[in-house]
C-alpha atoms as a PDB file:
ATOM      1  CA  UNK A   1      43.507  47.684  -6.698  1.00  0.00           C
ATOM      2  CA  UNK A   2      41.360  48.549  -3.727  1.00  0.00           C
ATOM      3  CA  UNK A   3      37.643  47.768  -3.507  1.00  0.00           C
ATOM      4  CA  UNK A   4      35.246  50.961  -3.803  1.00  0.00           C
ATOM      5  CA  UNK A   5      31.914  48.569  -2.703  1.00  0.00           C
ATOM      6  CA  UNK A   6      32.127  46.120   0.148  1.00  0.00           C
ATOM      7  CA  UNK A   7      29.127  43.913   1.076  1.00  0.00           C
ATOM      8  CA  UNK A   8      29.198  41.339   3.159  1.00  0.00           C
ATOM      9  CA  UNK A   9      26.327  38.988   4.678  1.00  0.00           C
ATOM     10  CA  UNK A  10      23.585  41.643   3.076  1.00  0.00           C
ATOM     11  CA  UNK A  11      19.861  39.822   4.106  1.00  0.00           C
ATOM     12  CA  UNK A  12      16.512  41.277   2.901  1.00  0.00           C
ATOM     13  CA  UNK A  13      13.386  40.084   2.745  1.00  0.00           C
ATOM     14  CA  UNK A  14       9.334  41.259   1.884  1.00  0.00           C
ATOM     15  CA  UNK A  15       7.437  39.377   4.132  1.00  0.00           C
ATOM     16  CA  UNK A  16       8.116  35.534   2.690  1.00  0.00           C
ATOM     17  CA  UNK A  17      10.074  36.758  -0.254  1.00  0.00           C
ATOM     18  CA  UNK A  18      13.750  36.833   0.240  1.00  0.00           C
ATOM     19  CA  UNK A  19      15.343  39.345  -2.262  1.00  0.00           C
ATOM     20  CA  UNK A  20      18.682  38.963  -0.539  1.00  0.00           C
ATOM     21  CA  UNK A  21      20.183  36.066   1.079  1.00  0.00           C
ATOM     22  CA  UNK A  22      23.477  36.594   2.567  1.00  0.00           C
ATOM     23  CA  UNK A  23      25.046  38.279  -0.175  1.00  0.00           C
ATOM     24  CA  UNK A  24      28.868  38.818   0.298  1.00  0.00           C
ATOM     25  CA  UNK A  25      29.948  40.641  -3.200  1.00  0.00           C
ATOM     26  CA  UNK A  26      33.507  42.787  -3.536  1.00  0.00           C
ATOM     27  CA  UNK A  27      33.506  45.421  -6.701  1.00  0.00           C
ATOM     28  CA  UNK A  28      37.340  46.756  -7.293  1.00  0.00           C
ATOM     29  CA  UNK A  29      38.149  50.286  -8.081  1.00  0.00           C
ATOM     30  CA  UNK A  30      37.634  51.047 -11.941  1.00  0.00           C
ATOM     31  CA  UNK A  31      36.128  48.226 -12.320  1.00  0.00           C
ATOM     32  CA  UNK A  32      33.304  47.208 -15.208  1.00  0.00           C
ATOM     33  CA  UNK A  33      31.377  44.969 -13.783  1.00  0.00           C
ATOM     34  CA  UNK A  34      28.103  43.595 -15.084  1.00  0.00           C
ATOM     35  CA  UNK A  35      25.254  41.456 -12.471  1.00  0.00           C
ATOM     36  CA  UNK A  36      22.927  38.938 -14.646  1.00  0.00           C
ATOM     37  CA  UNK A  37      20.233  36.845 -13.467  1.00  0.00           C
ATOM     38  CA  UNK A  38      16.817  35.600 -14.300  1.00  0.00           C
ATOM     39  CA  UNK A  39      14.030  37.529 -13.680  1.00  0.00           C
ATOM     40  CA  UNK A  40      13.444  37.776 -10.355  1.00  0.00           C
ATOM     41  CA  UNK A  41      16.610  36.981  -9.235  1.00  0.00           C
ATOM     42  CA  UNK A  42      17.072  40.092  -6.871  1.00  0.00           C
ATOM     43  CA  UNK A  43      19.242  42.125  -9.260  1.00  0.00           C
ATOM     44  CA  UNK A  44      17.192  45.346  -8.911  1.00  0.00           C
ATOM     45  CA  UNK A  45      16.662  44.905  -4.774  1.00  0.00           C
ATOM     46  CA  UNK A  46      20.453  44.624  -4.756  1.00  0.00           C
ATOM     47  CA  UNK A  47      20.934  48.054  -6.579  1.00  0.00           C
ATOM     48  CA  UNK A  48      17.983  49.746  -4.123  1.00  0.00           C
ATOM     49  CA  UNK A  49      19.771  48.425  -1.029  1.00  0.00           C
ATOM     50  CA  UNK A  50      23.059  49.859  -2.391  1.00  0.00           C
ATOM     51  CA  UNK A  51      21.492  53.000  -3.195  1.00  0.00           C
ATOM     52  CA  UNK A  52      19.734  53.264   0.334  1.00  0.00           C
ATOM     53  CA  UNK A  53      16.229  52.949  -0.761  1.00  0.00           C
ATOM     54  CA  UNK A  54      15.747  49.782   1.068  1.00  0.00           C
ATOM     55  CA  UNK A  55      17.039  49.135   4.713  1.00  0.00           C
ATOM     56  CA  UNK A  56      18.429  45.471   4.874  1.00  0.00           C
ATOM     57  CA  UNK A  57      17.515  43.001   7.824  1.00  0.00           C
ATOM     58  CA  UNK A  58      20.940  41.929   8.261  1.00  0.00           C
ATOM     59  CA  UNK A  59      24.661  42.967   7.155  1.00  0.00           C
ATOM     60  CA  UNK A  60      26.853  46.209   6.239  1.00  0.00           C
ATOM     61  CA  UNK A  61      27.538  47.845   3.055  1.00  0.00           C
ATOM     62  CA  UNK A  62      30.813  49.844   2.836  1.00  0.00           C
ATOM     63  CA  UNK A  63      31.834  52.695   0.121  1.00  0.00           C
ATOM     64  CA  UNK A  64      35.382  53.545  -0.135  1.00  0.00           C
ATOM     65  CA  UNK A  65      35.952  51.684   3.050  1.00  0.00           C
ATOM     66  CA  UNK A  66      33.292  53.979   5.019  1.00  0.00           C
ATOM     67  CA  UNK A  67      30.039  51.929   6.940  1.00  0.00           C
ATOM     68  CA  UNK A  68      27.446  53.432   4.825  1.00  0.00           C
ATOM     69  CA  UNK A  69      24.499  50.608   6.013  1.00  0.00           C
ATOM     70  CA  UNK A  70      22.664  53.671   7.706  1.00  0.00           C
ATOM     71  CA  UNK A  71      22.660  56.616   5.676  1.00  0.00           C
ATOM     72  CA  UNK A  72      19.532  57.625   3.681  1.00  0.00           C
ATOM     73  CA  UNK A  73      19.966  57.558  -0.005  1.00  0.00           C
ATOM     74  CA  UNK A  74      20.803  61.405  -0.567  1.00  0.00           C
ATOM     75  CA  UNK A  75      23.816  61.003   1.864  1.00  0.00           C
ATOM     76  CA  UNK A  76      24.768  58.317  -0.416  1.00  0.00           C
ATOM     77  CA  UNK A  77      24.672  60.036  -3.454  1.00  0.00           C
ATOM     78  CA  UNK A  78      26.948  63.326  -2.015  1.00  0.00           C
ATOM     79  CA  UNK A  79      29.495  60.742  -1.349  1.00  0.00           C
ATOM     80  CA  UNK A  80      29.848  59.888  -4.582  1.00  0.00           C
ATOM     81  CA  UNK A  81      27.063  56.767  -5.833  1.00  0.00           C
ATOM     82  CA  UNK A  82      24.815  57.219  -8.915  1.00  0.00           C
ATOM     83  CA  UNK A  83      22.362  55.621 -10.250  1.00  0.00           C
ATOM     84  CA  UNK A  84      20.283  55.483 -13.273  1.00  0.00           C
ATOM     85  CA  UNK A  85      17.688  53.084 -13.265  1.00  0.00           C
ATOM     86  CA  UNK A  86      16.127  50.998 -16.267  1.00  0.00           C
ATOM     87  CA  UNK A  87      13.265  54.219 -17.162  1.00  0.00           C
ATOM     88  CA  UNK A  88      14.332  57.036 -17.984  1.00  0.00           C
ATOM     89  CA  UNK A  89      13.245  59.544 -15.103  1.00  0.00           C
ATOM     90  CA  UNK A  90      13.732  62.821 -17.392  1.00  0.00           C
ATOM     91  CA  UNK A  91      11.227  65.617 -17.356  1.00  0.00           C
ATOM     92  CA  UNK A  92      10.045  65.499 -20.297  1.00  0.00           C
ATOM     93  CA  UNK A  93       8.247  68.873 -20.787  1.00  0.00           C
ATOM     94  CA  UNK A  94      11.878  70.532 -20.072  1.00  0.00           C
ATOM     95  CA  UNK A  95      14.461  71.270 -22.993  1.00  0.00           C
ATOM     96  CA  UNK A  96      17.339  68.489 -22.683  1.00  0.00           C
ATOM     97  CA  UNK A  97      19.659  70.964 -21.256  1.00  0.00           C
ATOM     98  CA  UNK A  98      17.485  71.949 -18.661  1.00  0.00           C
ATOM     99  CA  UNK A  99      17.072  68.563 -17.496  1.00  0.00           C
ATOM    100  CA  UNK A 100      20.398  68.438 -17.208  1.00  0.00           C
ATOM    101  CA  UNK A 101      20.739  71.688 -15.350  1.00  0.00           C
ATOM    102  CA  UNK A 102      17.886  70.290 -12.655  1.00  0.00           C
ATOM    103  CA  UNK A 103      20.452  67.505 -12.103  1.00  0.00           C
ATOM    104  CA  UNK A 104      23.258  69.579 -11.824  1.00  0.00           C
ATOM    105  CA  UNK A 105      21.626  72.564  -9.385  1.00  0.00           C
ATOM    106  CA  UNK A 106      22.529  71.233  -6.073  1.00  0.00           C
ATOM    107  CA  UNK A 107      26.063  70.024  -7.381  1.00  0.00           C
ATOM    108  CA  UNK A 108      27.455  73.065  -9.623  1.00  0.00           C
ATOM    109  CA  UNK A 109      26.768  76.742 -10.012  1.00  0.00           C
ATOM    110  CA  UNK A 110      27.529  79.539 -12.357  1.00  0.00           C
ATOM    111  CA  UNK A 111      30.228  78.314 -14.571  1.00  0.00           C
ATOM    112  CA  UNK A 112      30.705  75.445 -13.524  1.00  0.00           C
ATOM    113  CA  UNK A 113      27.366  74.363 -13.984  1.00  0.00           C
ATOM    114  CA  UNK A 114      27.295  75.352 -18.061  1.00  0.00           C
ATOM    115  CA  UNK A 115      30.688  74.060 -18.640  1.00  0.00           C
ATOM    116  CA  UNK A 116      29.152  70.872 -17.272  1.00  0.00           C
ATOM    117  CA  UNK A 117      26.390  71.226 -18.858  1.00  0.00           C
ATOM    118  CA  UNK A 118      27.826  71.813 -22.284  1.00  0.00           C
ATOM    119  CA  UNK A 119      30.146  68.929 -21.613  1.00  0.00           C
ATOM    120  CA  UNK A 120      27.415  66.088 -20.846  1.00  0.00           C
ATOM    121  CA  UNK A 121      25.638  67.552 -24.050  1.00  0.00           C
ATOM    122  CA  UNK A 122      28.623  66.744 -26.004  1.00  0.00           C
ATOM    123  CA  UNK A 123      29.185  63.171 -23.909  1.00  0.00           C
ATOM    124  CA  UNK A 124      25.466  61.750 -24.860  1.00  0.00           C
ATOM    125  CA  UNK A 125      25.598  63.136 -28.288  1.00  0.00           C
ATOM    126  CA  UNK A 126      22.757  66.219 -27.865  1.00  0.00           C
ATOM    127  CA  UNK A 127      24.699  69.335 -28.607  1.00  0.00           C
ATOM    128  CA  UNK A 128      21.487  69.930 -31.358  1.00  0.00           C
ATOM    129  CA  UNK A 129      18.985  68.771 -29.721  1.00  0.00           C
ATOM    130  CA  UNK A 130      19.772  71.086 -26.384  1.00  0.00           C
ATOM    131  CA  UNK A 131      17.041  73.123 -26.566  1.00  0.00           C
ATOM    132  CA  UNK A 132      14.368  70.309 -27.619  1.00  0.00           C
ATOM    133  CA  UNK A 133      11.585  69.072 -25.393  1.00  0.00           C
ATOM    134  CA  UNK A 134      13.373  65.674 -23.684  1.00  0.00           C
ATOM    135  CA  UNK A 135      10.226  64.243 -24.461  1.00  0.00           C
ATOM    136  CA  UNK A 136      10.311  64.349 -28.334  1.00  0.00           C
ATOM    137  CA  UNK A 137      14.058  62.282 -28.188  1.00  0.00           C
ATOM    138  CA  UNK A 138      13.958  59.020 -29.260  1.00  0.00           C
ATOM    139  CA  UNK A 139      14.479  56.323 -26.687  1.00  0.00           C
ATOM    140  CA  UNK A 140      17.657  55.640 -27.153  1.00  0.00           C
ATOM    141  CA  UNK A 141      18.367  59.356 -26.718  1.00  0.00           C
ATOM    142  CA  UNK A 142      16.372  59.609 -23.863  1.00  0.00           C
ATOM    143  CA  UNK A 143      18.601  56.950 -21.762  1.00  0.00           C
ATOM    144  CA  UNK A 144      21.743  58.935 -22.895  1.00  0.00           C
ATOM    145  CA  UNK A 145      20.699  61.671 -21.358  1.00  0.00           C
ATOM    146  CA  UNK A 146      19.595  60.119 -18.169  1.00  0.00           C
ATOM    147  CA  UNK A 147      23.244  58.342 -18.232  1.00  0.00           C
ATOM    148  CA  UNK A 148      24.433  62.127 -18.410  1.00  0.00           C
ATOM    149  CA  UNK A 149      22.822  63.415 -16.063  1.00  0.00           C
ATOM    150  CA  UNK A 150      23.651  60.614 -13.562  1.00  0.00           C
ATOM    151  CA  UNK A 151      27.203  61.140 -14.591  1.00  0.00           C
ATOM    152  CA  UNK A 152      27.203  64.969 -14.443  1.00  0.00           C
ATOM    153  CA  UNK A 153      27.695  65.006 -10.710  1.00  0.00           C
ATOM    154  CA  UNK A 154      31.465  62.845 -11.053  1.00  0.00           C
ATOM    155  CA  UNK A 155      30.317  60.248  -9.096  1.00  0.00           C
ATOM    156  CA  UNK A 156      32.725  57.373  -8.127  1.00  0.00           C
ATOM    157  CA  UNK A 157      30.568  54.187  -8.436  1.00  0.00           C
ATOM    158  CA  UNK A 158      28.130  54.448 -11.280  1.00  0.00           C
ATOM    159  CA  UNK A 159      25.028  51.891 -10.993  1.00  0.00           C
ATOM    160  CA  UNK A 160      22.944  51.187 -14.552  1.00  0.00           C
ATOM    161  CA  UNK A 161      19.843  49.006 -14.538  1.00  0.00           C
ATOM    162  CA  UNK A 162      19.122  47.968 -17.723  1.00  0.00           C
ATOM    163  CA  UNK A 163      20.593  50.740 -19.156  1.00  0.00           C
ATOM    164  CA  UNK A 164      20.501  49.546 -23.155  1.00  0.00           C
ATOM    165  CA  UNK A 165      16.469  47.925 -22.498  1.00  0.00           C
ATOM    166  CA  UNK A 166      14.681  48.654 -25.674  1.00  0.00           C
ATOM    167  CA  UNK A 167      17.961  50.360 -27.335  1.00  0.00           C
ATOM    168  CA  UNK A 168      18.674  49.429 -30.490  1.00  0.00           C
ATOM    169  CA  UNK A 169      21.708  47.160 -31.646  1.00  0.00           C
ATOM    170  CA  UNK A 170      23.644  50.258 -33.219  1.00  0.00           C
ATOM    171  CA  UNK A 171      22.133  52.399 -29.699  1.00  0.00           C
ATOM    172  CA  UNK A 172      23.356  49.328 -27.889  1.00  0.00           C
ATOM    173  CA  UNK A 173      26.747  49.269 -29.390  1.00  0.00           C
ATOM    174  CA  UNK A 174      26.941  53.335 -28.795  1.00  0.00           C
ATOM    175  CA  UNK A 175      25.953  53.046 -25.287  1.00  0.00           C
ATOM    176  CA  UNK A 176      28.988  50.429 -24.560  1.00  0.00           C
ATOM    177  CA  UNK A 177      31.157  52.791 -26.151  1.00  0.00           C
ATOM    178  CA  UNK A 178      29.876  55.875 -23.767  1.00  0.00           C
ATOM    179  CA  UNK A 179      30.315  53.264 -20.492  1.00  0.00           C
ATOM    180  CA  UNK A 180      33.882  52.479 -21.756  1.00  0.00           C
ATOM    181  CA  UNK A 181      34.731  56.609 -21.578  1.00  0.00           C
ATOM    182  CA  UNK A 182      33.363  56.832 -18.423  1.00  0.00           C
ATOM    183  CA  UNK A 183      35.251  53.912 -16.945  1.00  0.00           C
ATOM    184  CA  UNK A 184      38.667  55.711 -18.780  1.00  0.00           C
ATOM    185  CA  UNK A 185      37.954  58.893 -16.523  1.00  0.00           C
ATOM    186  CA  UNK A 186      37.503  56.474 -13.643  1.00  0.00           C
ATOM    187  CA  UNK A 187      34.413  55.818 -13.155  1.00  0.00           C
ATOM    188  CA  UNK A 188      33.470  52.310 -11.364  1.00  0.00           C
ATOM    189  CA  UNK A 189      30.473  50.987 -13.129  1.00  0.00           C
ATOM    190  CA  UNK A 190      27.939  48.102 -11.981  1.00  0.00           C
ATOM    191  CA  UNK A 191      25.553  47.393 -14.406  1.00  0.00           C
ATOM    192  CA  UNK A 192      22.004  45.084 -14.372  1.00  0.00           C
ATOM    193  CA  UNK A 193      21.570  43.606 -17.769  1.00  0.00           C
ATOM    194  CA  UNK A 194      20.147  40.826 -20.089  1.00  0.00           C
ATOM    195  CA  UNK A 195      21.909  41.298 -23.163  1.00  0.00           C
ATOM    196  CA  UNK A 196      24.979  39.216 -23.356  1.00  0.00           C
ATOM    197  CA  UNK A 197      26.344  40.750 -26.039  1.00  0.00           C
ATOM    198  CA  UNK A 198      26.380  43.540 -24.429  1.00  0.00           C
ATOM    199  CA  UNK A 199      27.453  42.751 -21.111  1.00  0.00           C
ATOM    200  CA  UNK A 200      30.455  40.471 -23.773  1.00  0.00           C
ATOM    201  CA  UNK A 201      31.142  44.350 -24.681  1.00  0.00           C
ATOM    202  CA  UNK A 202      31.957  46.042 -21.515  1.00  0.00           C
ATOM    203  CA  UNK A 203      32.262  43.624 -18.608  1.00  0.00           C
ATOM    204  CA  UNK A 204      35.613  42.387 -17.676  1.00  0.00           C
ATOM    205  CA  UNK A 205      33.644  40.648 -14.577  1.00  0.00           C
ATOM    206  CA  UNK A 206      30.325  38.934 -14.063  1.00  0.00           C
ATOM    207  CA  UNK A 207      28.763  38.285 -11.778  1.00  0.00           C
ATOM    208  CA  UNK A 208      24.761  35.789 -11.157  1.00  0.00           C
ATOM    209  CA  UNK A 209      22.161  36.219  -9.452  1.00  0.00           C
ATOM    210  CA  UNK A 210      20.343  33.550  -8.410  1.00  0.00           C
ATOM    211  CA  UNK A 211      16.757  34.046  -5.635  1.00  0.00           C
ATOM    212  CA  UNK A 212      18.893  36.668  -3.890  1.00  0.00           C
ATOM    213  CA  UNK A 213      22.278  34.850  -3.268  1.00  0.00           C
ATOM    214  CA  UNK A 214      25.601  34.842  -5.748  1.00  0.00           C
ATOM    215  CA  UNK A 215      25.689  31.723  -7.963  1.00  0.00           C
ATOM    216  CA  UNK A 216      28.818  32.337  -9.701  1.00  0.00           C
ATOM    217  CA  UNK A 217      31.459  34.480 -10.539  1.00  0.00           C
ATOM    218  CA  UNK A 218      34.077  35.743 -13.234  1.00  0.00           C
ATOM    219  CA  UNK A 219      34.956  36.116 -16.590  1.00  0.00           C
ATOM    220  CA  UNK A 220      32.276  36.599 -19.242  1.00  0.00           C
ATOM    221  CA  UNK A 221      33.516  33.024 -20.867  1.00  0.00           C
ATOM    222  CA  UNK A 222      33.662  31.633 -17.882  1.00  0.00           C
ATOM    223  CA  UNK A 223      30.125  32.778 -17.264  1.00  0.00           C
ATOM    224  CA  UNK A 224      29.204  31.255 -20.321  1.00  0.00           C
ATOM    225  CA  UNK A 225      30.811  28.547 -20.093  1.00  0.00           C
ATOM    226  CA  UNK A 226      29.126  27.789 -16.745  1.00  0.00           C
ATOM    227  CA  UNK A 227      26.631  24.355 -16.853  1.00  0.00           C
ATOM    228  CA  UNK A 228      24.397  26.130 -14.156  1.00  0.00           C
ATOM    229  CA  UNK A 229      24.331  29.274 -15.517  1.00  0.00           C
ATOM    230  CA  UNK A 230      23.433  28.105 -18.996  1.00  0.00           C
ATOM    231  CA  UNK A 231      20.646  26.337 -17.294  1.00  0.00           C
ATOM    232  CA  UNK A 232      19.543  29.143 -15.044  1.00  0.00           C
ATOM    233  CA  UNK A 233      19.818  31.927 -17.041  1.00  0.00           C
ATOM    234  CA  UNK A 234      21.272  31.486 -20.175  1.00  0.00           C
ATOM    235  CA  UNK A 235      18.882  28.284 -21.141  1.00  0.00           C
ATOM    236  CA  UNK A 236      20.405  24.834 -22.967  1.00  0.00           C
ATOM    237  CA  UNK A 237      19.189  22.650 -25.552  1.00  0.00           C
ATOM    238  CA  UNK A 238      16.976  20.247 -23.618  1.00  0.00           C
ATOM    239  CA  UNK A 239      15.659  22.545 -21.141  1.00  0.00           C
END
């Protein structure tokens, strides 16, 4: 396999906050990957400098082998990087479908863009609720349909934060089923999340986040299994 995300030496800091400290992280091609941590670990600074929305002070970021440190986060996104992050960013005065035709426009047109559109209605489970304000869904529905439209455009590399957050266990469950399709058509995911179970679901890797630098690595048991990382993050009995 050949890495899709390369990041090596990646420093960034808000004046005497350090979000990230010399991160060097490698994500494989078709990989399900899942990034833990305790709150304020610098999981969400990590996604913004992979999306482009901050500039780091110090290291490179390469996608599909290309230096992409410098490009702004739209250039990003054409080459093939979506995100959705933990709230939902629909419109919520606009039907579901049109929402997912707004994300669509600049991608798709004419047929293209309603056989898309009919497919990511199928994909998050909306078909009959199509023509519905987004803003009457339920919650869970509401972060399907954000996952479709961030997955409408075929990116390559996927990024969820918190992408079951307030779901619940049967949503949850649903939503691990949805990343697992996505990942079968080839998708690279890297998600941000808190529930183990979940991340027990659909991560084949882990990797922790610990004040902006990598604590460990690897397998979900090994993760668990980990004496720091049950002390860090996971808690233990005499903590």
């Amino acid at each position: 396999m050949t890495a899709i995300l390369e990041v090596a030496g990646l420093r960034k800091s808000f004046g005497g906050v350090t979000v990230a400290d010399g991160i060097d992280f490698v994500l494989e091609r078709g990989a399900m990957h899942c990034l833990i941590g305790p709150n304020g670990a610098g999981k969400s600074s990590f996604f913004r400098l992979i999306l482009g929305e901050h500039a780091p002070d110090a290291g490179r970021i390469l996608f599909a082998g290309d230096d992409i440190t410098a490009l702004r986060s739209f250039q990003r996104i054409r080459r093939g990087i979506s995100v959705k992050f933990q709230v939902p960013g629909i419109f919520k005065a606009l039907s579901v479908r049109q929402n997912l035709e707004v994300a669509f426009q600049h991608h798709l047109h004419g047929q293209s863009l309603s056989a898309t559109t009919r497919a990511m209605l199928e994909f998050a489970g909306l078909e009959h609720e199509a023509d519905l304000q987004a803003g009457v869904l339920s919650h869970g529905q509401q972060q399907w349909l954000e996952i479709a439209m961030a997955v409408g455009v075929e990116p390559q590399l996927l990024l969820l934060d918190e992408p079951t957050a307030g779901m619940s266990p049967d949503e949850t469950r649903k939503t691990g089923e949805m990343l697992h399709d996505l990942n079968d058509r080839g998708i690279t995911i890297l998600a941000v999340e808190h529930d183990m179970a979940f991340v027990e679901q659909i991560s084949r890797r882990v990797t922790v986040l610990h004040f902006g630098s990598i604590f460990a690595e690897g397998t979900i048991a090994e993760i668990i299994d980990h004496p720091g990382v049950q002390e860090i993050y996971l808690g233990t009995a005499d903590v």
